[in-house]
Protein backbone atom coordinates (compact mmCIF):
# COMPACT_ATOMS: atom_id res chain seq x y z
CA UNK A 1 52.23 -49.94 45.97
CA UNK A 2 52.65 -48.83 42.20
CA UNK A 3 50.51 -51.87 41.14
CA UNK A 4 46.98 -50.79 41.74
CA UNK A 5 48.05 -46.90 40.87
CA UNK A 6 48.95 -48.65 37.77
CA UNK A 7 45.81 -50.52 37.65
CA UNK A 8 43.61 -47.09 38.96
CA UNK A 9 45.64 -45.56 36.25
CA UNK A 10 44.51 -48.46 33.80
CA UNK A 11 41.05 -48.56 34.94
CA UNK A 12 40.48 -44.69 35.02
CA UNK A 13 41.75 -44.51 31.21
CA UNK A 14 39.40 -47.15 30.37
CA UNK A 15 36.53 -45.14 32.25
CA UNK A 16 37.50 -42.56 30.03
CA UNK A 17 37.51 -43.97 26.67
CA UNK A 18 34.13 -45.37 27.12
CA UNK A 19 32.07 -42.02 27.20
CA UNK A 20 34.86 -40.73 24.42
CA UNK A 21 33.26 -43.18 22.13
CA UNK A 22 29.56 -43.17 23.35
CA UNK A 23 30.03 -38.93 22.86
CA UNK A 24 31.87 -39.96 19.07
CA UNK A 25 28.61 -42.00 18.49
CA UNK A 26 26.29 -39.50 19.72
CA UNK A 27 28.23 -36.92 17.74
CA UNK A 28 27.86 -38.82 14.37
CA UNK A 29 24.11 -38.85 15.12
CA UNK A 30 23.37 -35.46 15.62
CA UNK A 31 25.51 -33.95 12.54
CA UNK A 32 23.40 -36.99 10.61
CA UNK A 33 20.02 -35.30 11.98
CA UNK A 34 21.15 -31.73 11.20
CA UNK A 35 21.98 -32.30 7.81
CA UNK A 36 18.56 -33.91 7.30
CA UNK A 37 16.63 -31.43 8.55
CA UNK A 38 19.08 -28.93 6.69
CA UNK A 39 18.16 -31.34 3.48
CA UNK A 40 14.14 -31.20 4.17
CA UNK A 41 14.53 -27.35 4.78
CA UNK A 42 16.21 -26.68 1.72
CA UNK A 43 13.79 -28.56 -0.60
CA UNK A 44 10.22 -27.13 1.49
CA UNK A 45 8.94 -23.77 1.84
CA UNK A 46 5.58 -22.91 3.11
CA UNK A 47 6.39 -19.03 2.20
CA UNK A 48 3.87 -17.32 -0.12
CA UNK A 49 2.50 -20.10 -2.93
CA UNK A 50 4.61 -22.82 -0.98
CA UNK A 51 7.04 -25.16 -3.17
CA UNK A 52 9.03 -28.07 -2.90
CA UNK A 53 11.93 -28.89 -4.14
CA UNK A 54 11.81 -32.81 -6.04
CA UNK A 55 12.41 -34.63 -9.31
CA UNK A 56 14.24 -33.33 -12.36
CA UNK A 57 13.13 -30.05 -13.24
CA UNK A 58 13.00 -29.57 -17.17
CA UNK A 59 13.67 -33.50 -17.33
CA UNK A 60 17.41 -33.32 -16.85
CA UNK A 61 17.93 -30.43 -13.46
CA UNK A 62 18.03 -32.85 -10.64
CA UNK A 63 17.88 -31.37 -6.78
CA UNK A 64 21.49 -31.32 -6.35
CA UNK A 65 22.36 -29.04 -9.09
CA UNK A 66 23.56 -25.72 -7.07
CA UNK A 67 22.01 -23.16 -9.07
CA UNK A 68 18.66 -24.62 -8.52
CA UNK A 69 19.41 -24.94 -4.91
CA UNK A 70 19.87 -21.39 -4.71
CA UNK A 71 17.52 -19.73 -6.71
CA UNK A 72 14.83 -21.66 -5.00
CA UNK A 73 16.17 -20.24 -1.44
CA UNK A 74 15.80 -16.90 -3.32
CA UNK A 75 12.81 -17.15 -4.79
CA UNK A 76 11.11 -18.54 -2.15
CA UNK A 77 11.89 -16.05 0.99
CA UNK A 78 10.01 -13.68 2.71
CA UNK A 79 11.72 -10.40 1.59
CA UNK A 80 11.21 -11.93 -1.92
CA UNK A 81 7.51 -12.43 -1.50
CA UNK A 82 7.02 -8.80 -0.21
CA UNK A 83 9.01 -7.43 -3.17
CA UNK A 84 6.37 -9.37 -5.16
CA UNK A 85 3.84 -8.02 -3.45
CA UNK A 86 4.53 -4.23 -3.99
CA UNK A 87 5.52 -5.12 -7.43
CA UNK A 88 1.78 -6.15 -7.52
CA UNK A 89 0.65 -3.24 -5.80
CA UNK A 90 2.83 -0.92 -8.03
CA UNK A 91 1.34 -2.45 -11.80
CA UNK A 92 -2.19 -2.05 -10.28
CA UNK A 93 -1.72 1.93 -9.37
CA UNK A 94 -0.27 1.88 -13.23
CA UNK A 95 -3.03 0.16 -14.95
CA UNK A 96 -5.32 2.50 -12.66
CA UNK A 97 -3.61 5.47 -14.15
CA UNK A 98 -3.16 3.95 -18.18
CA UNK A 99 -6.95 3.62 -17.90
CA UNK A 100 -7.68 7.19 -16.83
CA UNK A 101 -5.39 8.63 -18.91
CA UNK A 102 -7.57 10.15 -21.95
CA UNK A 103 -4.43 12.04 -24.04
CA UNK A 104 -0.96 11.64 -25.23
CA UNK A 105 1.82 12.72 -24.01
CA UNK A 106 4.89 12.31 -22.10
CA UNK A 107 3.21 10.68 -19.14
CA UNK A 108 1.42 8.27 -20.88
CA UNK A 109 4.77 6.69 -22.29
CA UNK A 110 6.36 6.70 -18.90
CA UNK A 111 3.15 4.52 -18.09
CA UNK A 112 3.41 2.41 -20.91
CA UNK A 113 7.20 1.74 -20.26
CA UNK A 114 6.72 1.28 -16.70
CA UNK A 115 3.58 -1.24 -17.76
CA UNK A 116 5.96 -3.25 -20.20
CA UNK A 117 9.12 -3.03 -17.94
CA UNK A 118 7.03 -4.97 -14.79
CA UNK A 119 5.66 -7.37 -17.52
CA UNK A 120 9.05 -8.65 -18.49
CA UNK A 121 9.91 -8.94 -14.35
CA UNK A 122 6.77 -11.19 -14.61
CA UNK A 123 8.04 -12.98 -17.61
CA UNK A 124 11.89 -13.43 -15.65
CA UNK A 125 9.92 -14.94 -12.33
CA UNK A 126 7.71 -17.24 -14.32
CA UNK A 127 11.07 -18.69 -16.14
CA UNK A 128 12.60 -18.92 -13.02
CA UNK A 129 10.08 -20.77 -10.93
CA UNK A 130 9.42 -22.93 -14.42
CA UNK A 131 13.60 -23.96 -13.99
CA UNK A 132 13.44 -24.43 -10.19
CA UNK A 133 9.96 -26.27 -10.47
CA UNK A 134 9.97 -27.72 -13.79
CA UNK A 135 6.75 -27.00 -16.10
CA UNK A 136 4.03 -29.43 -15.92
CA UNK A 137 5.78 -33.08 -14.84
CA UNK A 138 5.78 -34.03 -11.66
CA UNK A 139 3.45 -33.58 -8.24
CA UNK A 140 5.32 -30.03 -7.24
CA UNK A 141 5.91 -28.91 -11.06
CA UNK A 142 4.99 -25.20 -11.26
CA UNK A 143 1.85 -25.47 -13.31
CA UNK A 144 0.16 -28.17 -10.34
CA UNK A 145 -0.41 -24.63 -8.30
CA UNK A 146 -3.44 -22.80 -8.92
CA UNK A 147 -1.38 -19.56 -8.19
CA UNK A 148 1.68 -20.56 -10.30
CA UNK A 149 -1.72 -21.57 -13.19
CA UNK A 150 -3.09 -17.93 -12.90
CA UNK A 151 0.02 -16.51 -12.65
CA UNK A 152 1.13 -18.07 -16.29
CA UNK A 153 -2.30 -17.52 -17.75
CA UNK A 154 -2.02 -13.61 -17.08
CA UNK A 155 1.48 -13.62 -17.90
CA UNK A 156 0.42 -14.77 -21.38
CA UNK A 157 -2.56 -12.59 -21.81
CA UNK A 158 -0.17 -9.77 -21.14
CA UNK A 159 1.70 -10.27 -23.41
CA UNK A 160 -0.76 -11.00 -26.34
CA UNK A 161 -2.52 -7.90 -25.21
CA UNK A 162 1.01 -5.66 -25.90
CA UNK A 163 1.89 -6.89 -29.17
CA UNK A 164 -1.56 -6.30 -30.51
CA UNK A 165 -1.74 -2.88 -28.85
CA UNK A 166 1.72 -2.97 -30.71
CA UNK A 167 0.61 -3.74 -33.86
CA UNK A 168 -2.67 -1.13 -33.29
CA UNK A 169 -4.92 -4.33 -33.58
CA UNK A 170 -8.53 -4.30 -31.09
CA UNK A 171 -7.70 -6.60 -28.28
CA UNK A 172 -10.34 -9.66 -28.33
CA UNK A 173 -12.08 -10.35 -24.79
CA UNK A 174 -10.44 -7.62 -23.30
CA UNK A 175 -7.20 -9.36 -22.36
CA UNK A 176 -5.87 -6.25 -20.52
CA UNK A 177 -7.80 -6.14 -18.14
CA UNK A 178 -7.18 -9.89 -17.25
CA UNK A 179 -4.03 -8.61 -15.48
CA UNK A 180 -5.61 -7.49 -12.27
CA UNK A 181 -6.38 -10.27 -10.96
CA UNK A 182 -2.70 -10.75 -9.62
CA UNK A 183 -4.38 -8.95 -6.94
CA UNK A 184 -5.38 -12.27 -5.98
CA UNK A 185 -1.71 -13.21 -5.38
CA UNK A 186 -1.78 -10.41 -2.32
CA UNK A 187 -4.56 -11.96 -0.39
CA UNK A 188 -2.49 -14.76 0.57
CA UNK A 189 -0.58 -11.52 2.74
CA UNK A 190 -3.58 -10.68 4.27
CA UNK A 191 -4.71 -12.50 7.78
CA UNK A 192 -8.27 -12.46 6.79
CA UNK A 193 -7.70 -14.76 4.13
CA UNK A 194 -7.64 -17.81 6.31
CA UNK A 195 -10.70 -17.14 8.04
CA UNK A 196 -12.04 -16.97 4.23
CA UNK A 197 -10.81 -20.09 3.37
CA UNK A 198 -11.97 -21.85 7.12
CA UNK A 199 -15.94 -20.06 5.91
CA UNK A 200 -15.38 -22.03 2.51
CA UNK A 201 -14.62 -25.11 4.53
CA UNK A 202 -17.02 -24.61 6.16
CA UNK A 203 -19.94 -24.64 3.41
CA UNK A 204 -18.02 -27.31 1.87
CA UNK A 205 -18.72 -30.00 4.70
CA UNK A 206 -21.86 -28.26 5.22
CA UNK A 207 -23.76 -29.96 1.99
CA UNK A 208 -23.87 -33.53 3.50
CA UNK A 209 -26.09 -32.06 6.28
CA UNK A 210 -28.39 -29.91 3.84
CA UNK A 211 -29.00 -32.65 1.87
CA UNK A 212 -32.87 -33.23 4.06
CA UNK A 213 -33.21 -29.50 4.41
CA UNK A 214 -32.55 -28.75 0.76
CA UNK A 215 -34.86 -31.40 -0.43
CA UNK A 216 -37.65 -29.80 1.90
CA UNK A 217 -37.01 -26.59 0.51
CA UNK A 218 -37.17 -27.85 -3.43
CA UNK A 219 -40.73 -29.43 -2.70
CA UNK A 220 -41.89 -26.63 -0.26
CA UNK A 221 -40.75 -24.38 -3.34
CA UNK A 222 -42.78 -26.30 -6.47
CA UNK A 223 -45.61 -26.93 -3.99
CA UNK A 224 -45.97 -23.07 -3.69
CA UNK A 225 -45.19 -22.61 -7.37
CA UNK A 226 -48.19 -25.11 -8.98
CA UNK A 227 -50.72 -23.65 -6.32
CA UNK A 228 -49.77 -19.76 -7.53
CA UNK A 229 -50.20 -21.47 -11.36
CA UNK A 230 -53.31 -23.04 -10.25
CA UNK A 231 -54.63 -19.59 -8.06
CA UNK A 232 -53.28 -16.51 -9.71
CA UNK A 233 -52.79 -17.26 -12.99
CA UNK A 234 -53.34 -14.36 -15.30
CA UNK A 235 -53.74 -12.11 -12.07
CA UNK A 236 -51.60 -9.48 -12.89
CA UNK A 237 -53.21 -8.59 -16.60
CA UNK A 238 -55.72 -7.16 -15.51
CA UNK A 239 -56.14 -3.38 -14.74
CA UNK A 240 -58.23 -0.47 -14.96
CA UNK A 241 -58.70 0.74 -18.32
CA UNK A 242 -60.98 3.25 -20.27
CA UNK A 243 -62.91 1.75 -23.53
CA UNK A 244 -62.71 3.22 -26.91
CA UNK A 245 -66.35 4.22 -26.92
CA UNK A 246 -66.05 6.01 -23.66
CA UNK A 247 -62.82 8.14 -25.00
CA UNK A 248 -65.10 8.58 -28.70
CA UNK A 249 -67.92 10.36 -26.61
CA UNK A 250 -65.80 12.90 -24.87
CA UNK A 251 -65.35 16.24 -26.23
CA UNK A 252 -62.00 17.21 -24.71
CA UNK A 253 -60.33 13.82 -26.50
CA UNK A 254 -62.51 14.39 -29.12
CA UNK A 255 -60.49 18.21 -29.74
CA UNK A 256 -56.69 17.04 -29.60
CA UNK A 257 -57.30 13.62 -31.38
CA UNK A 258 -59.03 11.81 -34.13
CA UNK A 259 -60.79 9.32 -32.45
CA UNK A 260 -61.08 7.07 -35.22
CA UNK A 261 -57.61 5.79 -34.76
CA UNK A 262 -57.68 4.82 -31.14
CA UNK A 263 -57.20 1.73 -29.90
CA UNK A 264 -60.17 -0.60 -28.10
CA UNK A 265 -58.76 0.20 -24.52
CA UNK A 266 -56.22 2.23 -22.49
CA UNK A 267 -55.11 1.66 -19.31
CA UNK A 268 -55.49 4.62 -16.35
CA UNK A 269 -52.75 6.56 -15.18
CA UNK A 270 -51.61 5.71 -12.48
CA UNK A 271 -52.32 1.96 -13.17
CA UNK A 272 -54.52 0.18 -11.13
CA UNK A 273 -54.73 -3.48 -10.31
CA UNK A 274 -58.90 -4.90 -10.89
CA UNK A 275 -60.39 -7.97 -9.81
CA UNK A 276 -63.54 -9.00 -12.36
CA UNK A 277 -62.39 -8.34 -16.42
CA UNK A 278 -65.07 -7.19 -18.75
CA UNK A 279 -64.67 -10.49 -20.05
CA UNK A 280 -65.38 -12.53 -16.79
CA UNK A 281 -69.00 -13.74 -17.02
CA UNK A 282 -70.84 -14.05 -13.37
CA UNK A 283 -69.04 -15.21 -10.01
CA UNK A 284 -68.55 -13.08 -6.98
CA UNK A 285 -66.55 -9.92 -7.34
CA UNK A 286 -63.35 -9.56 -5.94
CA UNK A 287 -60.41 -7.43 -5.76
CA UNK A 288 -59.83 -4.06 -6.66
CA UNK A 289 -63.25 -2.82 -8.26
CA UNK A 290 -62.63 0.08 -10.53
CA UNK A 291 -64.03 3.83 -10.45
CA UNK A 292 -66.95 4.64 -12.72
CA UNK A 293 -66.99 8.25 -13.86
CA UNK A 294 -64.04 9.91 -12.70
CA UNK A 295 -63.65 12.73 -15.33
CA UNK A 296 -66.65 12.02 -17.18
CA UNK A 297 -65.33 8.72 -18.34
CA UNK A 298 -66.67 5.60 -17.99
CA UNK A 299 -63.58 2.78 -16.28
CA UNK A 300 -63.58 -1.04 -16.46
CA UNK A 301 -61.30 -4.06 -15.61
CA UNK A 302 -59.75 -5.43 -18.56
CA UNK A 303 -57.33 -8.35 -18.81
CA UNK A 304 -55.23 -7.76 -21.98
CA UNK A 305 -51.98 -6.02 -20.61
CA UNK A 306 -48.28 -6.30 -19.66
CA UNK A 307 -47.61 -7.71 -16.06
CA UNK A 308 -45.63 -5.77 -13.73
CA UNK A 309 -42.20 -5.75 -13.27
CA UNK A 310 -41.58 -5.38 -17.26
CA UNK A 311 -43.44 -8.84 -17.81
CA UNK A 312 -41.12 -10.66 -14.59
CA UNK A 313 -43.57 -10.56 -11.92
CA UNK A 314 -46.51 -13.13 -12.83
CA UNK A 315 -48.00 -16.38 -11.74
CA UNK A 316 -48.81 -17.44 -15.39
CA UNK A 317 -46.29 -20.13 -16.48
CA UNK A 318 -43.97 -22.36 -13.71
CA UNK A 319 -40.85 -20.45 -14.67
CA UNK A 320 -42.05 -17.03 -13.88
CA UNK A 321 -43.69 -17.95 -10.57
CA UNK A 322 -40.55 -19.65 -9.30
CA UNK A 323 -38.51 -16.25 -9.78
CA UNK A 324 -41.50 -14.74 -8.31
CA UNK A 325 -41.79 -16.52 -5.28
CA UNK A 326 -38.05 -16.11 -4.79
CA UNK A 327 -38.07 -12.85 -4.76
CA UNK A 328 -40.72 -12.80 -2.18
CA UNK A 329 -38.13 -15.49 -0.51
CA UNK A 330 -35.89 -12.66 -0.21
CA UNK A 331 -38.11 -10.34 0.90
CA UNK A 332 -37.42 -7.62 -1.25
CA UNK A 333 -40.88 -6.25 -1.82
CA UNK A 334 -42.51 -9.32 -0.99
CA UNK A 335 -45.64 -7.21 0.33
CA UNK A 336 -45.85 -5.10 -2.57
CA UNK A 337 -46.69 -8.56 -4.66
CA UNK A 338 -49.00 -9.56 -1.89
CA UNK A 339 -51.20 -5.91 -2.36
CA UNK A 340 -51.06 -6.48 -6.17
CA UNK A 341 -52.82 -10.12 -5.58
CA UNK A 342 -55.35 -8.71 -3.03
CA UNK A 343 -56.00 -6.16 -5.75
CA UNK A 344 -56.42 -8.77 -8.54
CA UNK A 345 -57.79 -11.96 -6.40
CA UNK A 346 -59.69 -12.08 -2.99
CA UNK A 347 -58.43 -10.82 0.04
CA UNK A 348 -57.75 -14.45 1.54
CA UNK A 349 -54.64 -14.61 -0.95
CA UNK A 350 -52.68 -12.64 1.77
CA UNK A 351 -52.47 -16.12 3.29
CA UNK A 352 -50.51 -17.46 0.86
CA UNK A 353 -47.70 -14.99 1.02
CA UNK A 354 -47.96 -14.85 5.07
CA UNK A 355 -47.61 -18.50 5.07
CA UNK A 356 -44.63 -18.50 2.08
CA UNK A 357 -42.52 -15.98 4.39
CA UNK A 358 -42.92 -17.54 7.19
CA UNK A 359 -41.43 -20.83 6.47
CA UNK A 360 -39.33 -20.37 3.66
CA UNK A 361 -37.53 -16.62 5.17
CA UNK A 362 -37.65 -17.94 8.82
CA UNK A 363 -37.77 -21.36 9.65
CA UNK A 364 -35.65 -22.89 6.60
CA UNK A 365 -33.35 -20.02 6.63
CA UNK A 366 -32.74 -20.65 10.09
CA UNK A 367 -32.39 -24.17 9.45
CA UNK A 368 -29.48 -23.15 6.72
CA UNK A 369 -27.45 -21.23 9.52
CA UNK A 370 -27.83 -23.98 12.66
CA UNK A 371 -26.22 -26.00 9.62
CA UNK A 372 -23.42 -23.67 8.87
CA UNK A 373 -22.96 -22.80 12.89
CA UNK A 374 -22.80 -26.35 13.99
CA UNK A 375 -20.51 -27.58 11.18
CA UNK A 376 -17.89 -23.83 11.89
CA UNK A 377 -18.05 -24.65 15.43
CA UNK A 378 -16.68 -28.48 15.37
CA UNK A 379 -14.19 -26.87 12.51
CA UNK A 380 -13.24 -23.90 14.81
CA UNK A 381 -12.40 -27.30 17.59
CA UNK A 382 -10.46 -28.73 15.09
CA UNK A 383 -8.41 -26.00 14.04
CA UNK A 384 -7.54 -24.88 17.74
CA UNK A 385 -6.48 -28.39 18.72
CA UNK A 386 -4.22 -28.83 15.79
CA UNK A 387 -2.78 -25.11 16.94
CA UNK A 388 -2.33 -26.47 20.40
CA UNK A 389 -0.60 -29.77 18.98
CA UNK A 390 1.60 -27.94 16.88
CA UNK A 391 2.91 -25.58 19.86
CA UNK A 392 3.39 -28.44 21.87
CA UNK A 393 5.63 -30.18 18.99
CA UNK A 394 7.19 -26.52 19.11
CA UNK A 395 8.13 -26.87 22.68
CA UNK A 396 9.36 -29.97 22.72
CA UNK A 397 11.43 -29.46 20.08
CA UNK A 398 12.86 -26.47 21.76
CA UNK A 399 13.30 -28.63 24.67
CA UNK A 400 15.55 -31.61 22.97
CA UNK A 401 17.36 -28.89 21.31
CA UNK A 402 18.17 -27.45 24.97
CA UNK A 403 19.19 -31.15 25.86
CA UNK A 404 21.17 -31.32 23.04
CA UNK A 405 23.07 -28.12 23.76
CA UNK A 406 23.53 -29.20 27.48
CA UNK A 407 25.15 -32.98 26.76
CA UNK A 408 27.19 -31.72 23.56
């Protein structure tokens, strides 16, 4: 009878050494996994700029080296990041007030001390993300971020810009007022900024597809251009003037002036846009025909003066009639442009800029968007199925953790 108790007692303590071991084993594999993803968390951040933590910083720090370590859990942290910011915040509101302050005194050097004082926190960050980083060697060195670039860049110009304000030299380039743009380091606190950055995606992939629609729109644009050339050329020199001879024979210019030292012609006031010049020899008339004897003085059409716009507005070279035509692209005062050609040329020319509006402001613009929309919309697909992958890879890492807590 105490046989197979022995043997129950055998067997059972054999039944229970097994799972000892598997639960040993199991053990030895979950401490392994926690200290690697204790190892990748200590060398990654994604907070603010994002860093990571590899190679030799300075050529000899390696990773392990404790002080590193540290500093870069410090550095890189939340509550570090928003000190940052309102650091930021705080040098802008002083620069504001250094710049609007016209006179000495005592609040001017509390500025100026304040101004220096954040400098030199600037200067003790930079050093320290240059020692946790390393300068320039490397993938993840500091000066490989465009943020941790900037940041340097201003940190320099800074400084430059307080010694010679030191020294009572004129800064060159205005360097001072390079140091607000760390305002640029706050927008990555702001929400909005990633729907900026998914637009500029957006527009990025968009040029493939408006390859075709921008090549329609160069030719649509110089076929336009060498017909205004061709059409309107000289258009807009031409206005209503009064001769020399007519101002010689009237007595009211006659009493203020000497008429003797007038010119040939003068243009009316206000000016007025003509169709035939005094110098045009037959042809039909068209245009604007101007007024004969208003105020006793005789008017005609000539074609020596300035076109409008301060000499912008023209059709007379390729140049000008591109920046014309683009402003009647964007429709600011397209029809105003349209009037002054109906005034110089025949009424038919309207057709030209109804034509030019309506396929260039309507159709290819349109054209531009269904580009933009189509290309945001498979990007806006993209984004929320890598959101929905990502909270699934959430959950079921909150699930095996569960599991984990259940058989330990």
């Amino acid at each position: 009878m105490q046989a197979p108790a022995q043997v129950q007692m055998k067997g059972g303590t054999e039944r229970k050494k097994r799972p000892s071991a598997a639960k040993t084993k199991y053990s030895f594999i979950k401490v392994m996994k926690r200290s690697l993803k204790s190892l990748q968390k200590n060398s990654y951040s994604n907070v603010g700029t994002g860093a990571k933590l590899s190679g030799n910083s300075l050529g000899f720090i390696s990773t392990d080296n404790s002080y590193r370590t540290k500093l870069f859990k410090i550095v890189y942290s939340q509550p570090t990041e928003y000190i940052l910011a309102f650091t930021i915040c705080t040098h802008l509101v002083v620069l504001t007030l250094l710049a609007s302050e016209a006179s000495g005194g005592d609040a001017l050097l509390v500025l100026k001390g304040l101004d220096i004082t954040i400098v030199a926190l600037y200067t003790i960050e930079c050093f320290v993300r240059i020692f946790i980083l390393g300068f320039f060697k490397g993938p993840d060195s500091y000066l490989k971020n465009f943020y941790n670039m900037l940041d340097f860049i201003i940190m320099l110009s800074s400084w430059i810009f307080l010694i010679l304000e030191g020294f009572g030299l004129e800064e060159p380039f205005r360097l001072g007022s390079l140091r607000a743009l760390r305002l640029i380091l706050c927008l990555r606190h702001l929400r909005g900024v990633s729907s900026l950055i998914a637009v500029m995606q957006t527009i990025g992939e968009s040029l493939p597809l408006l390859v075709s629609v921008i090549d329609f729109t160069l030719m649509f644009g110089f076929f336009y251009a060498l017909m205004g050339v061709s059409l309107f050329g000289g258009s807009f020199r031409r206005r209503c003037a009064i001769p020399k001879t007519a101002l010689e024979q009237d007595p009211f210019v006659q009493g203020i002036t000497n008429t003797s030292a007038l010119g040939n012609i003068y243009v009316t006031d206000p000016p007025e846009l003509c169709g035939n010049a005094i110098t045009d020899s037959g042809g039909s008339a068209k245009g604007f025909e101007c007024p004969s004897g208003i105020g006793g003085l005789q008017h005609v059409c000539g074609d020596d003066f300035r076109n409008p716009n301060f000499g912008f507005t023209n059709f007379d070279d390729f140049g000008s009639t591109l920046l014309t035509l683009f402003q009647c692209l964007t429709l600011e005062n397209w029809d105003d442009i349209m009037f002054d050609t109906v005034d110089s040329e025949y009424k038919w020319s309207s057709v030209y800029y109804l034509t030019f509006v309506i396929i260039g402001s309507y159709f290819l613009l349109s054209t531009f968007v269904a580009a933009f929309s189509h290309v945001f919309l498979r990007l806006r697909k993209e984004h929320q199925a890598m959101a929905e992958l990502a909270r699934r890879k959430r959950m079921q890492k909150l699930l095996l953790q569960e599991r984990c807590l259940l058989w330990g």
